[in-house]
C-alpha atoms as a PDB file:
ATOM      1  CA  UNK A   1     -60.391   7.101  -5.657  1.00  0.00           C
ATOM      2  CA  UNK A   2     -58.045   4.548  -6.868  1.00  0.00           C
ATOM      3  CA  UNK A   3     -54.371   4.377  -7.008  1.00  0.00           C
ATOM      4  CA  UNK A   4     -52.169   5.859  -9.458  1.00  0.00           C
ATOM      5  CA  UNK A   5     -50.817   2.951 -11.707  1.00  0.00           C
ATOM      6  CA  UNK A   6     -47.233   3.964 -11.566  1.00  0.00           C
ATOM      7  CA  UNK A   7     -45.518   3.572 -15.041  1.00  0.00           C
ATOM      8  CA  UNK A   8     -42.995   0.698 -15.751  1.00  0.00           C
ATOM      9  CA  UNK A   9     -40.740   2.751 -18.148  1.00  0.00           C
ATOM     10  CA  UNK A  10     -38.706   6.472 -16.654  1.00  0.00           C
ATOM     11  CA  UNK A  11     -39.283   9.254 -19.184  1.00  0.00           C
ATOM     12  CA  UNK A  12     -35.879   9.440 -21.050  1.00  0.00           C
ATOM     13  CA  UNK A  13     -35.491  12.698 -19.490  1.00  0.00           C
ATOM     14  CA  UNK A  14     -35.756  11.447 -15.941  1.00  0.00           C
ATOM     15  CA  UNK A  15     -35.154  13.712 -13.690  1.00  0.00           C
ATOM     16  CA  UNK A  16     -35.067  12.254 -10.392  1.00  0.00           C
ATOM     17  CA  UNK A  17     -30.903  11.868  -9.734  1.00  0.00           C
ATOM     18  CA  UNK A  18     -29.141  14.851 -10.425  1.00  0.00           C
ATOM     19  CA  UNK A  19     -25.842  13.034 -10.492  1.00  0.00           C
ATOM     20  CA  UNK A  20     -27.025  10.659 -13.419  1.00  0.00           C
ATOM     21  CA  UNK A  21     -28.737  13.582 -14.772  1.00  0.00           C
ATOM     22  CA  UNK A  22     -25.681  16.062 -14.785  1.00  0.00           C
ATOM     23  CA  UNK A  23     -23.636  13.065 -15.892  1.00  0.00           C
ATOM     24  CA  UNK A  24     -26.018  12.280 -18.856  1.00  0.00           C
ATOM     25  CA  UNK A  25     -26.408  16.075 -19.972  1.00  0.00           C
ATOM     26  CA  UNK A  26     -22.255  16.254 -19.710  1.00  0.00           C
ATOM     27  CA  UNK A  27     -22.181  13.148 -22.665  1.00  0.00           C
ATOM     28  CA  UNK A  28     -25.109  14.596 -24.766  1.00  0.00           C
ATOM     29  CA  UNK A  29     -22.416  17.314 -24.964  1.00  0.00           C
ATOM     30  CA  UNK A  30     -19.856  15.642 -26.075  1.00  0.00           C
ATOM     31  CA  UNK A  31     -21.783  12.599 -27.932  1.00  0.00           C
ATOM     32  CA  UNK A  32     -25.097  14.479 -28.908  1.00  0.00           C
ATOM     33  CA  UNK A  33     -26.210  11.794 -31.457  1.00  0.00           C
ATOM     34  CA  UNK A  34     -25.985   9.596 -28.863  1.00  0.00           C
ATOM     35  CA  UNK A  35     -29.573   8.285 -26.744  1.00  0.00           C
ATOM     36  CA  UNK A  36     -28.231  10.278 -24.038  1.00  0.00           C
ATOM     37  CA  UNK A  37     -31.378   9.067 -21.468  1.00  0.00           C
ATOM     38  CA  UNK A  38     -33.110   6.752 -19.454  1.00  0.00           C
ATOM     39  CA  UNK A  39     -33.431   3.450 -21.670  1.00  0.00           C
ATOM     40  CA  UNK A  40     -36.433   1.522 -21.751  1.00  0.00           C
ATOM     41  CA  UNK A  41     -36.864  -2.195 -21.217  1.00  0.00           C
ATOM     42  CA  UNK A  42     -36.616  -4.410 -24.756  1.00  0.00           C
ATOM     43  CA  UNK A  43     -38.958  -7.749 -25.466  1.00  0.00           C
ATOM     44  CA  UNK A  44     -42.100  -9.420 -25.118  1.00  0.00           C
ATOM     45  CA  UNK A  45     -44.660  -8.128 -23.285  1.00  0.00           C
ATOM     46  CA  UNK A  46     -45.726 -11.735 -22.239  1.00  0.00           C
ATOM     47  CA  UNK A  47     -42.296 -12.758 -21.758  1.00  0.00           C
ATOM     48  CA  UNK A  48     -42.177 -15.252 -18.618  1.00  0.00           C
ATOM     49  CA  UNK A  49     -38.928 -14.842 -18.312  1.00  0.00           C
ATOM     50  CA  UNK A  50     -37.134 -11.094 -16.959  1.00  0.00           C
ATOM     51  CA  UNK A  51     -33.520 -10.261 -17.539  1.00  0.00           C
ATOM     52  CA  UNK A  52     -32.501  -7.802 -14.683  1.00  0.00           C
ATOM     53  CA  UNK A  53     -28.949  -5.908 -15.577  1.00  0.00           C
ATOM     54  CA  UNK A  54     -27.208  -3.318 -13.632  1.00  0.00           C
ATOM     55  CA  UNK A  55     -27.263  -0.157 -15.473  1.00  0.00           C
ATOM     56  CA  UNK A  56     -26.983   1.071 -18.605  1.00  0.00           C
ATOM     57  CA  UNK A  57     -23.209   1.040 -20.548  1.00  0.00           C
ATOM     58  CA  UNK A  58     -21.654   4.436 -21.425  1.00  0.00           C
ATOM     59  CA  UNK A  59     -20.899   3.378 -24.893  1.00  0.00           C
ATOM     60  CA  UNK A  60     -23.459   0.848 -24.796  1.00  0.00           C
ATOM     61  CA  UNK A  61     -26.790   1.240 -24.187  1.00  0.00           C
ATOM     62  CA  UNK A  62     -26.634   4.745 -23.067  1.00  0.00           C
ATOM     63  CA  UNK A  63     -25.036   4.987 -26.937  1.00  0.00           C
ATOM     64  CA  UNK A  64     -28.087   2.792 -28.767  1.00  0.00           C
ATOM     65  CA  UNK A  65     -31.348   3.417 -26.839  1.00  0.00           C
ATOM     66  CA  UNK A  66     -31.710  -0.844 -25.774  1.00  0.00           C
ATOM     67  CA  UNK A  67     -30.346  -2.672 -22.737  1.00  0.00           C
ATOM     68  CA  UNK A  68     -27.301  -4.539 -23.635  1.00  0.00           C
ATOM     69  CA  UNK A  69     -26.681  -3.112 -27.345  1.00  0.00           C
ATOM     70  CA  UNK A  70     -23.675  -1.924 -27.725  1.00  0.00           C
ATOM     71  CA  UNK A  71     -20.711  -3.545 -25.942  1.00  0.00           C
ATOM     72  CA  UNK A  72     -19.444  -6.864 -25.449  1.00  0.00           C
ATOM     73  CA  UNK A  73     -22.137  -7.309 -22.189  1.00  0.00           C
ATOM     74  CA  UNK A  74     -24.693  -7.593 -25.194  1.00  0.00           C
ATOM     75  CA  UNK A  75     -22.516  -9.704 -27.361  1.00  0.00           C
ATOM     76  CA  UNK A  76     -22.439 -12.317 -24.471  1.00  0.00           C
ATOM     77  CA  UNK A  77     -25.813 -12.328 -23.406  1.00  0.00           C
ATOM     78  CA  UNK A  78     -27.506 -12.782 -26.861  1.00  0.00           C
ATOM     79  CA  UNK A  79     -25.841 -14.824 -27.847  1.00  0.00           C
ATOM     80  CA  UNK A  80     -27.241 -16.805 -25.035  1.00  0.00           C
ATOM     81  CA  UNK A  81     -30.325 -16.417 -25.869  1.00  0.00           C
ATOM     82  CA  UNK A  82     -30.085 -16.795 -29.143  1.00  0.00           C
ATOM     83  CA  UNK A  83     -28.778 -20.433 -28.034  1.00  0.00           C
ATOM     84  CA  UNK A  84     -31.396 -20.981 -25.747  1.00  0.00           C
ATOM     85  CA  UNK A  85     -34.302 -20.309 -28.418  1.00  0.00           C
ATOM     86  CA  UNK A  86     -35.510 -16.759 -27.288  1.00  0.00           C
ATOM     87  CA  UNK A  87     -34.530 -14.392 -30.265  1.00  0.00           C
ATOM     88  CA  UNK A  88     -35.485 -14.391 -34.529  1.00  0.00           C
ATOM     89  CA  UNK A  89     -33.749 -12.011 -36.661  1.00  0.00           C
ATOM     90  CA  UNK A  90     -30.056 -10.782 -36.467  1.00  0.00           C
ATOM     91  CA  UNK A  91     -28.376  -9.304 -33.777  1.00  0.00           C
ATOM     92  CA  UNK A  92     -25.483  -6.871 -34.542  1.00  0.00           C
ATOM     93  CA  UNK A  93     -25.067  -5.078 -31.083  1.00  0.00           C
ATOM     94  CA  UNK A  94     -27.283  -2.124 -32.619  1.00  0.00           C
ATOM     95  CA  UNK A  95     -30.624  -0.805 -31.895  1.00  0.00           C
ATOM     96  CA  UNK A  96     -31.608  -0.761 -35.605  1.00  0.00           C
ATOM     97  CA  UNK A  97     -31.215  -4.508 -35.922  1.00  0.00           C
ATOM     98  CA  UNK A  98     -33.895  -6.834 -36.794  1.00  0.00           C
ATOM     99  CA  UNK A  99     -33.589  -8.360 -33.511  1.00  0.00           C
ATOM    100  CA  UNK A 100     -36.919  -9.488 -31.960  1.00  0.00           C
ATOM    101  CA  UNK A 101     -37.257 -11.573 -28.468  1.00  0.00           C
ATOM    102  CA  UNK A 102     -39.757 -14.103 -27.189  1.00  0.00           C
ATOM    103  CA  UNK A 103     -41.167 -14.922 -24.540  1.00  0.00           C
ATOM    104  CA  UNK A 104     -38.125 -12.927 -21.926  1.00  0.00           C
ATOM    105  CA  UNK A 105     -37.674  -9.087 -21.609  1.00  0.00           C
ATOM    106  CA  UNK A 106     -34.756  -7.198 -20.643  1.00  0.00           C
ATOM    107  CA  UNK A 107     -34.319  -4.401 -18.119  1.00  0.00           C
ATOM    108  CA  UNK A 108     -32.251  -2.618 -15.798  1.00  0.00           C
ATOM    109  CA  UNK A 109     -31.939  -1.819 -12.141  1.00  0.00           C
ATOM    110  CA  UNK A 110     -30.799   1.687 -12.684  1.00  0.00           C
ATOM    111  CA  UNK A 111     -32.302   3.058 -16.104  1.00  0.00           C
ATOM    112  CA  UNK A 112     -29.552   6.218 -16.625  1.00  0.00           C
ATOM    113  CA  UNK A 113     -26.255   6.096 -17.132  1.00  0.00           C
ATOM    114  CA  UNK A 114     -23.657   5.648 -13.488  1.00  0.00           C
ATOM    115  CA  UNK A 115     -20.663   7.802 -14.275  1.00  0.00           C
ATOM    116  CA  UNK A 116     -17.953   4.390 -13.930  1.00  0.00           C
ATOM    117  CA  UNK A 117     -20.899   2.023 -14.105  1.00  0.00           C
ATOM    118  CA  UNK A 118     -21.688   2.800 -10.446  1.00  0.00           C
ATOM    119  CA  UNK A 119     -24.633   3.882  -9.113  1.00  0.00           C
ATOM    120  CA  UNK A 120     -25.102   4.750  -5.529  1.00  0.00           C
ATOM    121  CA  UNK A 121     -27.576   3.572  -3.239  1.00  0.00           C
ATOM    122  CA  UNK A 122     -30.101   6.939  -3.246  1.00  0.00           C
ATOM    123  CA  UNK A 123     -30.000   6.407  -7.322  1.00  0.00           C
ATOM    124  CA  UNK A 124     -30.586   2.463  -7.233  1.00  0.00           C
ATOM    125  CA  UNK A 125     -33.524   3.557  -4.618  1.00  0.00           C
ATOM    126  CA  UNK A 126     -35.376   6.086  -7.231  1.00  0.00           C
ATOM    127  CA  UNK A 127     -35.277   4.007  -9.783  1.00  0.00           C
ATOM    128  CA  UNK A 128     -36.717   0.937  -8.331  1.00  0.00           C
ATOM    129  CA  UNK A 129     -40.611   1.800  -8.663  1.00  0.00           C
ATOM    130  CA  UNK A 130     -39.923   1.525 -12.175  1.00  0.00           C
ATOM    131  CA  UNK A 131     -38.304  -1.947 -11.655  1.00  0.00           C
ATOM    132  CA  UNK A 132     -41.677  -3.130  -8.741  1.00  0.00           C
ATOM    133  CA  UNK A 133     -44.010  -1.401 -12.202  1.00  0.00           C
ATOM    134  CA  UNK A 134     -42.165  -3.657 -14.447  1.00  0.00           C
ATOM    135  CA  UNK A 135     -41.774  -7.005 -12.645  1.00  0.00           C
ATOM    136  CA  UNK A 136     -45.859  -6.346 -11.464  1.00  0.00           C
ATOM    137  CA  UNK A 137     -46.865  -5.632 -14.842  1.00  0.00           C
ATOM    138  CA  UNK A 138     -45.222  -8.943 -16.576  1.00  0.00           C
ATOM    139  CA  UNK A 139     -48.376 -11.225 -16.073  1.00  0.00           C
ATOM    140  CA  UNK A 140     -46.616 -14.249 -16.944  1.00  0.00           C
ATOM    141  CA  UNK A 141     -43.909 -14.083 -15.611  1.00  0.00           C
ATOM    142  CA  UNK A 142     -41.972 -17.053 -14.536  1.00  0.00           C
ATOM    143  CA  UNK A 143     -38.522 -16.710 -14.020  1.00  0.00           C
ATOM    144  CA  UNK A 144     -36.705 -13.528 -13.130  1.00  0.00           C
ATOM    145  CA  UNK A 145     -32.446 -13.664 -13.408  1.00  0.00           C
ATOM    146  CA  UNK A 146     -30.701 -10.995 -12.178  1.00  0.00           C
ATOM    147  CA  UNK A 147     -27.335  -9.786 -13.244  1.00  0.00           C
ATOM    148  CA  UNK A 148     -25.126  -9.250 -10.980  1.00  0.00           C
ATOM    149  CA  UNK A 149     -25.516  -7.934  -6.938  1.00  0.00           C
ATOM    150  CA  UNK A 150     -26.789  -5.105  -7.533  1.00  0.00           C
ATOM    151  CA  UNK A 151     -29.073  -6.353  -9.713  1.00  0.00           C
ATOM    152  CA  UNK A 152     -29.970  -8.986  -7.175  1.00  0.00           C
ATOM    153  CA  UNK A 153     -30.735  -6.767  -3.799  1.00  0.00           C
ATOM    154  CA  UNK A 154     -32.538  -4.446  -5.944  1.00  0.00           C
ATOM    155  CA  UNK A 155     -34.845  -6.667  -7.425  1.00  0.00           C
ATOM    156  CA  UNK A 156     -35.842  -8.352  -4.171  1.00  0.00           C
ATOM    157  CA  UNK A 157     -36.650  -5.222  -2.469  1.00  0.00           C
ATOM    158  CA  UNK A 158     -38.792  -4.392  -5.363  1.00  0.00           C
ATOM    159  CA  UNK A 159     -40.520  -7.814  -4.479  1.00  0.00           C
ATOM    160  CA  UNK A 160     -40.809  -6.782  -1.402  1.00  0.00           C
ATOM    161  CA  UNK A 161     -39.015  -8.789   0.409  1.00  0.00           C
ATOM    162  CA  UNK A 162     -35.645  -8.958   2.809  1.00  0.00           C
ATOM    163  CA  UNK A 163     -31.924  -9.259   1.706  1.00  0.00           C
ATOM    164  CA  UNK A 164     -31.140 -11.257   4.646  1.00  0.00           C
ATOM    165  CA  UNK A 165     -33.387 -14.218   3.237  1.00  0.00           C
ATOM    166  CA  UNK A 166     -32.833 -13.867  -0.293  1.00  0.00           C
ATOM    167  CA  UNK A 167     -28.826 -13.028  -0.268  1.00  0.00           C
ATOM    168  CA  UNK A 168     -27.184 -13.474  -3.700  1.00  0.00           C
ATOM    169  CA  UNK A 169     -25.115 -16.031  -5.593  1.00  0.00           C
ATOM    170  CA  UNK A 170     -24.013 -17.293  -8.144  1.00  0.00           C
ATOM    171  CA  UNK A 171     -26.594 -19.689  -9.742  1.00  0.00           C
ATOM    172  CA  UNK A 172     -29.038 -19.673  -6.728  1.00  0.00           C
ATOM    173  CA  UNK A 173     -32.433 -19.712  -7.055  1.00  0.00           C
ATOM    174  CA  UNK A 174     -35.161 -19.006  -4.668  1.00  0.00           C
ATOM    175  CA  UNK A 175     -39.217 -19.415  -5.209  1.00  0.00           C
ATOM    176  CA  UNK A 176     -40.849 -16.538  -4.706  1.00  0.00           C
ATOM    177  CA  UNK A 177     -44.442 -16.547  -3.138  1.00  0.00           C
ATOM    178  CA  UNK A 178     -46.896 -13.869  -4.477  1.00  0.00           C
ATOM    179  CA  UNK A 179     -50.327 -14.734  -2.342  1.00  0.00           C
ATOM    180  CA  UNK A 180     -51.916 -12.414  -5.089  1.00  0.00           C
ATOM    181  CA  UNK A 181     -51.295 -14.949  -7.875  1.00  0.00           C
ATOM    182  CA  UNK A 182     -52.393 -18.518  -6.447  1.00  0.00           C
ATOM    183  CA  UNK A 183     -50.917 -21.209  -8.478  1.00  0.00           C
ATOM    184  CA  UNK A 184     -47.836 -19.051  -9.418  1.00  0.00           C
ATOM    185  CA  UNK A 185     -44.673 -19.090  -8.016  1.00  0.00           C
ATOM    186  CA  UNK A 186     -41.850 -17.474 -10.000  1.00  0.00           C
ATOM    187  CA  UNK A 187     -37.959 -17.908  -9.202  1.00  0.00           C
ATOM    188  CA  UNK A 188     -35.483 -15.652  -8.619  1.00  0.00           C
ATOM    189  CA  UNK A 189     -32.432 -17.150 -10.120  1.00  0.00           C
ATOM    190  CA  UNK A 190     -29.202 -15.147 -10.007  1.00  0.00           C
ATOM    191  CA  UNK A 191     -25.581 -15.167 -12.097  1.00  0.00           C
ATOM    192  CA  UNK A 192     -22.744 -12.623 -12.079  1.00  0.00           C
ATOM    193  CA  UNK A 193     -23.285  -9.907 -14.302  1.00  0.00           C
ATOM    194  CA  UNK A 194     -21.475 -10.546 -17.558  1.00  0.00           C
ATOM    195  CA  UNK A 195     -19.392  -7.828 -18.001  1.00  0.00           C
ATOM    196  CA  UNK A 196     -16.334  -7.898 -20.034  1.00  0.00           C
ATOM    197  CA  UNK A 197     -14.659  -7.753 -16.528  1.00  0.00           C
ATOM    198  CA  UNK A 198     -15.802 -10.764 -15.440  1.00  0.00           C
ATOM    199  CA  UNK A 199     -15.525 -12.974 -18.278  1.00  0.00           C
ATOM    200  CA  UNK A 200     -11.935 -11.795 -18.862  1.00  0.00           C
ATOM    201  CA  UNK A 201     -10.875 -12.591 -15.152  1.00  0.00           C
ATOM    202  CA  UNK A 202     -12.783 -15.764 -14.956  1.00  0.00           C
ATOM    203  CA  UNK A 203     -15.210 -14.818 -12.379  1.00  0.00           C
ATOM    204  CA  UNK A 204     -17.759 -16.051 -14.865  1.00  0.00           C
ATOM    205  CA  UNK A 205     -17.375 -18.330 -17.472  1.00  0.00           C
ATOM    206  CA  UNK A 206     -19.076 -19.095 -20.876  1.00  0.00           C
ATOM    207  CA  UNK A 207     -19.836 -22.355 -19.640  1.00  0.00           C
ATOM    208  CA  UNK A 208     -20.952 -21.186 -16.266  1.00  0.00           C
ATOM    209  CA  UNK A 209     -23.106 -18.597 -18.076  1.00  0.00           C
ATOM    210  CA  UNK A 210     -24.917 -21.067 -20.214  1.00  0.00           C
ATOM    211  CA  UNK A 211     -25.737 -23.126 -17.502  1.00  0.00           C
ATOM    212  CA  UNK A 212     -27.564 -20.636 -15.695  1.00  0.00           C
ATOM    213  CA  UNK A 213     -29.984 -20.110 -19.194  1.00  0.00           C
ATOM    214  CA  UNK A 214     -30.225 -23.854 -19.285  1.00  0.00           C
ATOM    215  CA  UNK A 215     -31.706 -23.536 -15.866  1.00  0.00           C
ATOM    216  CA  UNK A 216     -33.987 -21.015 -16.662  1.00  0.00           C
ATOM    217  CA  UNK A 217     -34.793 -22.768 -19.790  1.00  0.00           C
ATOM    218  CA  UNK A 218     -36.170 -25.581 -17.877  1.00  0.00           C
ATOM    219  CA  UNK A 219     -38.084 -23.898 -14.987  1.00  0.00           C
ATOM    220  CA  UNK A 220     -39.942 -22.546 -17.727  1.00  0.00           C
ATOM    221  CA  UNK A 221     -40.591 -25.892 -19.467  1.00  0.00           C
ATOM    222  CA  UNK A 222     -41.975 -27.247 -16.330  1.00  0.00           C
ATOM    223  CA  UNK A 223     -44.063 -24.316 -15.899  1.00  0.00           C
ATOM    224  CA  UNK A 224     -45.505 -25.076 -19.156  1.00  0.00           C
END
């Protein structure tokens, strides 16, 4: 009997945190035009590059339905890629743009709503089979940058491996051996997350930001 292939995408009525969920049904009240559930993942299905945020906004993408749509987080980071060659058509921080991405996908760490943008560690912990599905089911993959600490830790448990030898910072990268795929070795690179918060206190710069994607940009032009 073989395994259960265990989806990369929660339902959008995920039920598996009842904080998140009683926190989500409390906004459908008040906003009920709103998405008001868990948001799926946005991009290219052979994208070799994978954008890991925190969680989705309040009035972001828990409002639109698509990571980073929605609030100034978005504005930032595609804008970014927009400089860095990944997106066609126009972006206008709504999910019924003609916005299209190549070749990277976006997802999150947590896929509901964190009442204050903070989910605890049993929520992070659900939701990360959806984050191993995701990261497993990107074939090309080549590059994986996670937003943010969060972000970070729960990404490399999902890999499977241990915080203590993969600890996170600013513009590190580490390879990452998968013994399944021989002749591919994808990097974890990492920035802080870049939240209004952080680019208005200077924790992360413009500047820094773009050199992170000009990073990226070249591990994947030596990957070919």
């Amino acid at each position: 009997m073989q395994d259960a292939v265990l989806p990369s995408e929660a339902p959008k009525n995920c039920q598996l945190c009842p904080r998140l969920v009683d926190f989500r049904e409390q906004t459908a009240c008040r906003e009920p035009d709103w998405f008001n559930g868990a948001v799926p993942s946005f991009g290219d299905e052979k994208a070799r590059l994978l954008i890991v945020g925190l969680a989705p906004g309040l009035r972001g993408a828990n409002r639109t339905g698509r990571p980073f749509t929605g609030d100034g987080s978005g504005e930032t980071l595609f804008r970014m890629l927009d400089k860095f060659g990944f997106v066609s058509g126009t972006f206008t921080n709504e999910a019924n743009d003609t916005l299209k991405l190549t070749d990277v996908m976006i997802t999150n760490a947590v896929r509901c709503v964190p009442p204050q943008n903070r989910p605890v560690g049993a929520e992070i912990n659900a939701c990360r089979p959806y984050l191993a599905a995701r990261l497993d089911g990107l074939k090309h993959l080549r590059v994986v940058l996670t937003l943010g600490k969060i972000a970070h830790d729960s990404t490399v448990r999902a890999l499977g491996l241990r915080l203590r030898d993969y600890p996170f910072g600013h513009s590190l990268a580490y390879t990452i051996t998968q013994s399944e795929q021989p002749g591919t070795s994808p990097t974890l690179l990492s920035s802080y997350h870049c939240s209004r918060y952080n680019l208005n206190t200077g924790r992360l710069t413009e500047p820094m930001f773009e050199d992170v994607f000009r990073r990226a940009a070249k591990i994947l032009a030596m990957a070919g």
